[in-house]
PDB file of N, CA and C in Angstrom:
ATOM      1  N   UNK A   1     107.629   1.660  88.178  1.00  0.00           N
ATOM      2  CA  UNK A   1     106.660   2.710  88.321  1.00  0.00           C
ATOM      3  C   UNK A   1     105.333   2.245  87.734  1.00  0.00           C
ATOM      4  N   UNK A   2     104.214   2.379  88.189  1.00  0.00           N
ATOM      5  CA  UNK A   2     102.843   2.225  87.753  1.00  0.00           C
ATOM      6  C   UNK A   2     102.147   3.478  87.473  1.00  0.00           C
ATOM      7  N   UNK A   3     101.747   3.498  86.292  1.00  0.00           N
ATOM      8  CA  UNK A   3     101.114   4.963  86.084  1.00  0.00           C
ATOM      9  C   UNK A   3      99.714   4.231  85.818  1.00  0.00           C
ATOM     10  N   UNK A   4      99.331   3.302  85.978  1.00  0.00           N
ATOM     11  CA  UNK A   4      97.801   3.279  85.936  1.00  0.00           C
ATOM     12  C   UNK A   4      96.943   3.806  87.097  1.00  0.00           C
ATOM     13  N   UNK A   5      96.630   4.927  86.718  1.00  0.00           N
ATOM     14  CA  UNK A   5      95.538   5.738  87.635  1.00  0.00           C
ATOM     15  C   UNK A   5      94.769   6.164  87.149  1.00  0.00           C
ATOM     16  N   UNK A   6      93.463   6.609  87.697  1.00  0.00           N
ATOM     17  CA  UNK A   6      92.158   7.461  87.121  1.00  0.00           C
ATOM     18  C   UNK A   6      92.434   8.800  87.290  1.00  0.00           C
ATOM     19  N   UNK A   7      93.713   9.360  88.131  1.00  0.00           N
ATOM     20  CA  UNK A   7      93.796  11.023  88.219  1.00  0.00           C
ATOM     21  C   UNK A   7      94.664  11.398  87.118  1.00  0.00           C
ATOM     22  N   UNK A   8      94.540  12.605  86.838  1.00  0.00           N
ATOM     23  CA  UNK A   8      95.281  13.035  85.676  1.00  0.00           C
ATOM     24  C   UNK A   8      96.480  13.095  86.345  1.00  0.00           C
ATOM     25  N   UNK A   9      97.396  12.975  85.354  1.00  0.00           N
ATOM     26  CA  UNK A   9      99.321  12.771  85.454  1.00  0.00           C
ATOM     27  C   UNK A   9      99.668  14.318  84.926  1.00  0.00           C
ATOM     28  N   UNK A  10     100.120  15.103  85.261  1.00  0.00           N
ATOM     29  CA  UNK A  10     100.470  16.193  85.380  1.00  0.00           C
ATOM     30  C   UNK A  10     102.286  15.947  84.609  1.00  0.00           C
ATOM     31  N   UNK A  11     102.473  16.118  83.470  1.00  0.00           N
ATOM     32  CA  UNK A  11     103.290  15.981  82.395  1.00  0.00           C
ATOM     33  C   UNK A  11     105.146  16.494  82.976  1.00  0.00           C
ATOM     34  N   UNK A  12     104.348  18.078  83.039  1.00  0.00           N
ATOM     35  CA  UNK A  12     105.779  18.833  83.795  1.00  0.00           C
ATOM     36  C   UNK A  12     106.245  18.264  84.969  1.00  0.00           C
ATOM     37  N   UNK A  13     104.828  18.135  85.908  1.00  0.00           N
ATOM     38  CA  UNK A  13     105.592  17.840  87.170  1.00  0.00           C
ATOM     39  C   UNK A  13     106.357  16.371  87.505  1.00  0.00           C
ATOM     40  N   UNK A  14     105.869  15.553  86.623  1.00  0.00           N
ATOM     41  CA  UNK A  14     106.285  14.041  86.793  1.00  0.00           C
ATOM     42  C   UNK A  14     107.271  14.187  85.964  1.00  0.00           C
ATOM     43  N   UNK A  15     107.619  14.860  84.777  1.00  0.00           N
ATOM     44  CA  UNK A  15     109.586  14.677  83.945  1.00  0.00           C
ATOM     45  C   UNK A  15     110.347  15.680  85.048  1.00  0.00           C
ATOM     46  N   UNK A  16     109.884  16.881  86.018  1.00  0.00           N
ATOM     47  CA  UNK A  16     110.610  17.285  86.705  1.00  0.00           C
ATOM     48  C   UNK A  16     111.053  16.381  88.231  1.00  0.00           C
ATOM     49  N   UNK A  17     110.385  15.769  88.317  1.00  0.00           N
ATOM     50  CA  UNK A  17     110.244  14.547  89.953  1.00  0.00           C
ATOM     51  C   UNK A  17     111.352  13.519  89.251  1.00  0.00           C
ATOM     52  N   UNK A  18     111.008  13.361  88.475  1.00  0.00           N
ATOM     53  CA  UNK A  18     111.852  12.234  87.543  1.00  0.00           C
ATOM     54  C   UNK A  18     113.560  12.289  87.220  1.00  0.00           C
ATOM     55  N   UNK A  19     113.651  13.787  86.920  1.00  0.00           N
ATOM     56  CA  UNK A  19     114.571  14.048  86.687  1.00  0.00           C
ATOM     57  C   UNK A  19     115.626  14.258  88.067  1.00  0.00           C
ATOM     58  N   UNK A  20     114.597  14.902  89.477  1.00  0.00           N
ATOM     59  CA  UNK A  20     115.542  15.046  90.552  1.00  0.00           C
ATOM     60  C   UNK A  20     115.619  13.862  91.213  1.00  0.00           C
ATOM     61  N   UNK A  21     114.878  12.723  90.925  1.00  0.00           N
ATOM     62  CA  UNK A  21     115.537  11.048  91.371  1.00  0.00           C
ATOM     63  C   UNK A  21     116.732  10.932  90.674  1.00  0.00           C
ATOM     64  N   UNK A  22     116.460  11.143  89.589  1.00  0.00           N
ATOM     65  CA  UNK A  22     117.671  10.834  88.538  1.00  0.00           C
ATOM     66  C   UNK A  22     119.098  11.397  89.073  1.00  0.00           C
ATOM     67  N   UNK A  23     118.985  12.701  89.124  1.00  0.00           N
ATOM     68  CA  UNK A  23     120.279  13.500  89.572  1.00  0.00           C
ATOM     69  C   UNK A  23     120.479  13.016  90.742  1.00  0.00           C
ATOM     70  N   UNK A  24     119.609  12.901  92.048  1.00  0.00           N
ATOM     71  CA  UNK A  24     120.309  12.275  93.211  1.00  0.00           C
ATOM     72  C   UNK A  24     121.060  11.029  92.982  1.00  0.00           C
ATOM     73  N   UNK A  25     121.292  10.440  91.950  1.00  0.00           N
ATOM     74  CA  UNK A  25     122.294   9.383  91.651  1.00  0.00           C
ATOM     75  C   UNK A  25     122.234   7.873  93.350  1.00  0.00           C
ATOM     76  N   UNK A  26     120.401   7.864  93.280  1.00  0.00           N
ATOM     77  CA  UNK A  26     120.842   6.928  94.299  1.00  0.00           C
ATOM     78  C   UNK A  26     121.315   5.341  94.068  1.00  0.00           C
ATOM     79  N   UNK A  27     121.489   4.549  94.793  1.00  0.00           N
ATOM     80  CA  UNK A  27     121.909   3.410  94.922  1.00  0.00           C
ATOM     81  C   UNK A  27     120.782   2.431  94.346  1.00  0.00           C
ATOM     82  N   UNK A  28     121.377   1.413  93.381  1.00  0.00           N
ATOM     83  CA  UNK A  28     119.968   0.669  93.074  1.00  0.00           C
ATOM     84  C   UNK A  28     120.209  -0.830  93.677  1.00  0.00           C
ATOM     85  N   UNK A  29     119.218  -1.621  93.870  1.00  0.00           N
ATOM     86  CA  UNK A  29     120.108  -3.040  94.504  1.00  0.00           C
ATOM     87  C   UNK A  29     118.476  -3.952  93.956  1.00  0.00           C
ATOM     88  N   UNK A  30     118.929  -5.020  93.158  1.00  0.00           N
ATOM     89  CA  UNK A  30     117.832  -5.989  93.056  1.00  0.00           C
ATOM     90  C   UNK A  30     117.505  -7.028  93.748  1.00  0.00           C
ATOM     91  N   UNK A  31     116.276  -7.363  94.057  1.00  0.00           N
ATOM     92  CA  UNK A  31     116.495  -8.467  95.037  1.00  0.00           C
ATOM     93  C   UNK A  31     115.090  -9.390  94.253  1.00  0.00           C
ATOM     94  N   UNK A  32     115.506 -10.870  94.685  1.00  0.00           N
ATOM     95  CA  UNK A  32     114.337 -11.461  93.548  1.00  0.00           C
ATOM     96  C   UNK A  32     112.854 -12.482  94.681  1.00  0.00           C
ATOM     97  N   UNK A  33     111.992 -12.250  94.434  1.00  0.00           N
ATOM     98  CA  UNK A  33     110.923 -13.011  95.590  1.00  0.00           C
ATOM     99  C   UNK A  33     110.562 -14.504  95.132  1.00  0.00           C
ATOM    100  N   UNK A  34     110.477 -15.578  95.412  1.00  0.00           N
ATOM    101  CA  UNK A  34     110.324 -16.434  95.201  1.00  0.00           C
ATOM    102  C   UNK A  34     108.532 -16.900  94.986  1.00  0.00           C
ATOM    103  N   UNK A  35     108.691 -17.654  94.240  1.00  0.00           N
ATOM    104  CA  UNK A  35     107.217 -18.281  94.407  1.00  0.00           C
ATOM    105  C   UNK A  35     106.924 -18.735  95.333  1.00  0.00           C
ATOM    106  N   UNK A  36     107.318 -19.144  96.081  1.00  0.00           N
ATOM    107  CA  UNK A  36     106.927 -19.674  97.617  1.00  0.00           C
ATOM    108  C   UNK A  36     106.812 -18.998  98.615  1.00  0.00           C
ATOM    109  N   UNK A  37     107.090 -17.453  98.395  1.00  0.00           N
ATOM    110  CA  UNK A  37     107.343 -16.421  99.178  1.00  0.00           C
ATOM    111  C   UNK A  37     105.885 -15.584  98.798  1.00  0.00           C
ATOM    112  N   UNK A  38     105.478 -15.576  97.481  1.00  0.00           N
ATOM    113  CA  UNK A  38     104.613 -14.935  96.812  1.00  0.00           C
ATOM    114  C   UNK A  38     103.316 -15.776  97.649  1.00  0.00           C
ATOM    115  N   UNK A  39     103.197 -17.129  97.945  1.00  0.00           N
ATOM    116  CA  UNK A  39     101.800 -17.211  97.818  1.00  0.00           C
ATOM    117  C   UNK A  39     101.916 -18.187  99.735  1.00  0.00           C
ATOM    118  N   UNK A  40     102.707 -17.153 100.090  1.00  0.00           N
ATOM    119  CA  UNK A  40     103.260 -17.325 101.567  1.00  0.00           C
ATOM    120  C   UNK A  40     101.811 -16.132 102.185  1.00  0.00           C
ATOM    121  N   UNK A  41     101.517 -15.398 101.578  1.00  0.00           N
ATOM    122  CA  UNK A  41     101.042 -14.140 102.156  1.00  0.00           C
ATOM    123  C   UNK A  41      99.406 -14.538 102.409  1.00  0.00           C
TER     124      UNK A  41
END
């Protein structure tokens, strides 16, 4: 998550958003990018 922004972060509503990701209990899966992939673009 990146919270660097210039708009204000609204406290309630982002621990309540937070919390219903949380409860949907989704699937997490890591995947890793290579350096050669990075400066592919």
């Amino acid at each position: 998550m990146d919270f660097a922004t210039v708009e204000l972060i609204e406290r309630e509503e982002l621990e309540t958003r937070l919390r219903e990701l949380i409860r949907g209990a989704h699937s997490v899966a890591t995947e890793w990018i290579t350096d050669q992939c990075l400066t592919a673009v």
